[in-house]
C-alpha atoms as a PDB file:
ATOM      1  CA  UNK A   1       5.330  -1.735  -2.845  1.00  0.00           C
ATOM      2  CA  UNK A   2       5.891   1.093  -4.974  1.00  0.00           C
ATOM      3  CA  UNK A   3       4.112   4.583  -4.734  1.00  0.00           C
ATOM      4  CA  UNK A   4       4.324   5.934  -8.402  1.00  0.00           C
ATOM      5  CA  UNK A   5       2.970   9.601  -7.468  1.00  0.00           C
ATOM      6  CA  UNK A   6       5.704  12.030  -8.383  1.00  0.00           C
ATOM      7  CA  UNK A   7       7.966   9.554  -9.809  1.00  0.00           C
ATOM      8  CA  UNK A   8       9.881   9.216 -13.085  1.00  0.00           C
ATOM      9  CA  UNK A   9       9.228   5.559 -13.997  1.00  0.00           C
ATOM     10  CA  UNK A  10      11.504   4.353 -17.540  1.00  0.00           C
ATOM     11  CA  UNK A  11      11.039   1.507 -19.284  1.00  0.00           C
ATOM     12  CA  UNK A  12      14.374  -0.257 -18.107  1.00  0.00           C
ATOM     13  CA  UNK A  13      13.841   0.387 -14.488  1.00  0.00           C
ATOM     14  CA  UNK A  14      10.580  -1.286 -14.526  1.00  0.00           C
ATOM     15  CA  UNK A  15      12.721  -4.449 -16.254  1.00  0.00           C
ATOM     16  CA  UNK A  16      14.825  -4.291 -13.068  1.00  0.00           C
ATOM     17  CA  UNK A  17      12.829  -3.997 -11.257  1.00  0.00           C
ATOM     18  CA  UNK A  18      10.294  -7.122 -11.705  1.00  0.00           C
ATOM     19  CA  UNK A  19      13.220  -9.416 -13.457  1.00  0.00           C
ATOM     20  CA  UNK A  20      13.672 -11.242 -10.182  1.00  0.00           C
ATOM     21  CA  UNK A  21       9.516 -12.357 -10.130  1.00  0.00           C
ATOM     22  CA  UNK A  22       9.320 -10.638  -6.626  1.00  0.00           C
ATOM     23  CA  UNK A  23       5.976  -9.370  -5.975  1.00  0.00           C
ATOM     24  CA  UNK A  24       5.144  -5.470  -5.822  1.00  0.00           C
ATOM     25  CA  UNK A  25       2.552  -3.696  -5.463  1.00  0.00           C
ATOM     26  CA  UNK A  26       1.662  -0.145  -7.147  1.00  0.00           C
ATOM     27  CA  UNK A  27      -0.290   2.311  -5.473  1.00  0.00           C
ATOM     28  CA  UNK A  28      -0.745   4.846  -8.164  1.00  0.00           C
ATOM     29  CA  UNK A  29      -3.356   8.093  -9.807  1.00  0.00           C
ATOM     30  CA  UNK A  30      -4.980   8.300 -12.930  1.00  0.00           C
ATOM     31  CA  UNK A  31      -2.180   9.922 -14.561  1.00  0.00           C
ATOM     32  CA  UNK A  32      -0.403   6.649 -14.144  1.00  0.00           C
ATOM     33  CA  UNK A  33      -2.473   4.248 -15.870  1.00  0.00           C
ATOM     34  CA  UNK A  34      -0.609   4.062 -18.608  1.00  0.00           C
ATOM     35  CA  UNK A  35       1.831   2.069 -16.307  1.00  0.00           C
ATOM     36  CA  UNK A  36      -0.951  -0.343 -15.857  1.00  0.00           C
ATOM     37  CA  UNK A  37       0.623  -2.846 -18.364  1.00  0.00           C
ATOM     38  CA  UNK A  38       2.939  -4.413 -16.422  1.00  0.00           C
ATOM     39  CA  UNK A  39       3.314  -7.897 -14.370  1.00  0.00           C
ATOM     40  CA  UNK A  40       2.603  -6.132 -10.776  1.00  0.00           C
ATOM     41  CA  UNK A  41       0.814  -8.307  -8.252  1.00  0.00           C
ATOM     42  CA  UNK A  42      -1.920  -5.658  -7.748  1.00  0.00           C
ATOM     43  CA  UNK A  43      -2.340  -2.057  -8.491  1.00  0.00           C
ATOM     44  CA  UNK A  44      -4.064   0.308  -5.860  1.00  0.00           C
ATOM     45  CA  UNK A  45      -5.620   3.340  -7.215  1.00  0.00           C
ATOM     46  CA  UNK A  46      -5.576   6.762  -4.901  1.00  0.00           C
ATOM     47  CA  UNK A  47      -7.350   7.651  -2.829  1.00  0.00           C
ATOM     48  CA  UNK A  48      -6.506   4.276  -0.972  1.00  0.00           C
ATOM     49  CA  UNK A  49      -6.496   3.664   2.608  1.00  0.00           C
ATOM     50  CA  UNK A  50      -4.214   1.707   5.026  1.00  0.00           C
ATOM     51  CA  UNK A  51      -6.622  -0.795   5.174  1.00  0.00           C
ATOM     52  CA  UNK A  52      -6.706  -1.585   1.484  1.00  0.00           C
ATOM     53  CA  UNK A  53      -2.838  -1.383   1.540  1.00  0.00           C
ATOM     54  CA  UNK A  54      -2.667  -3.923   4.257  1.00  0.00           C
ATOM     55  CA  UNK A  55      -5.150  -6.279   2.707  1.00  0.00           C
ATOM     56  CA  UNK A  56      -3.365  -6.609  -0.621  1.00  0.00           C
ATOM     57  CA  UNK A  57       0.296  -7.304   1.172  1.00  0.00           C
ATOM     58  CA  UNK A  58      -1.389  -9.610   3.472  1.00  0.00           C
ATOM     59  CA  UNK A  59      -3.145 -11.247   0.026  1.00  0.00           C
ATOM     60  CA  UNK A  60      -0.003 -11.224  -1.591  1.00  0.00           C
ATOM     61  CA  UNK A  61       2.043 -12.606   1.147  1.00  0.00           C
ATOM     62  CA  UNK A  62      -0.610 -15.678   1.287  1.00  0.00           C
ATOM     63  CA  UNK A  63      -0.056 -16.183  -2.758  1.00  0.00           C
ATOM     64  CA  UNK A  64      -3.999 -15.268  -3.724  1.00  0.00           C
ATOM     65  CA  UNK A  65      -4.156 -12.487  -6.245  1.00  0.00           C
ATOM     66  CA  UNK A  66      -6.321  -9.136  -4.505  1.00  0.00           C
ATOM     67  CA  UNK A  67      -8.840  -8.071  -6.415  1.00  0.00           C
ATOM     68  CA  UNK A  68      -7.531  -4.122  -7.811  1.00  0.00           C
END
């Protein structure tokens, strides 16, 4: 999971970080959407809750794809 609030996100670090096909998560504001793009197994737009945090890792974990 990866909380993009605050944080400077470059091209090649996103390439690092998703080369090995592991699956993450972003939890992320509207000034992020341009980050949208890329192969993450679901995005979570703020305000989100623990609940909705819990229910994508738990979909994740069982291999179905949460709804965003």
């Amino acid at each position: 999971m990866l909380d993009l609030q605050d944080q400077t996100v470059t091209d090649p670090l996103l390439a690092a970080l998703f080369v090995l096909g592991a699956p993450v998560i972003a939890i992320a504001g509207a000034a992020d959407e341009s980050l949208r793009a890329h192969p993450w197994s679901t995005w979570l737009r703020r305000p989100v809750t623990l609940g909705a945090i819990a229910t994508a890792v738990s979909q994740v974990r069982s291999g179905l794809r949460p709804e965003a």
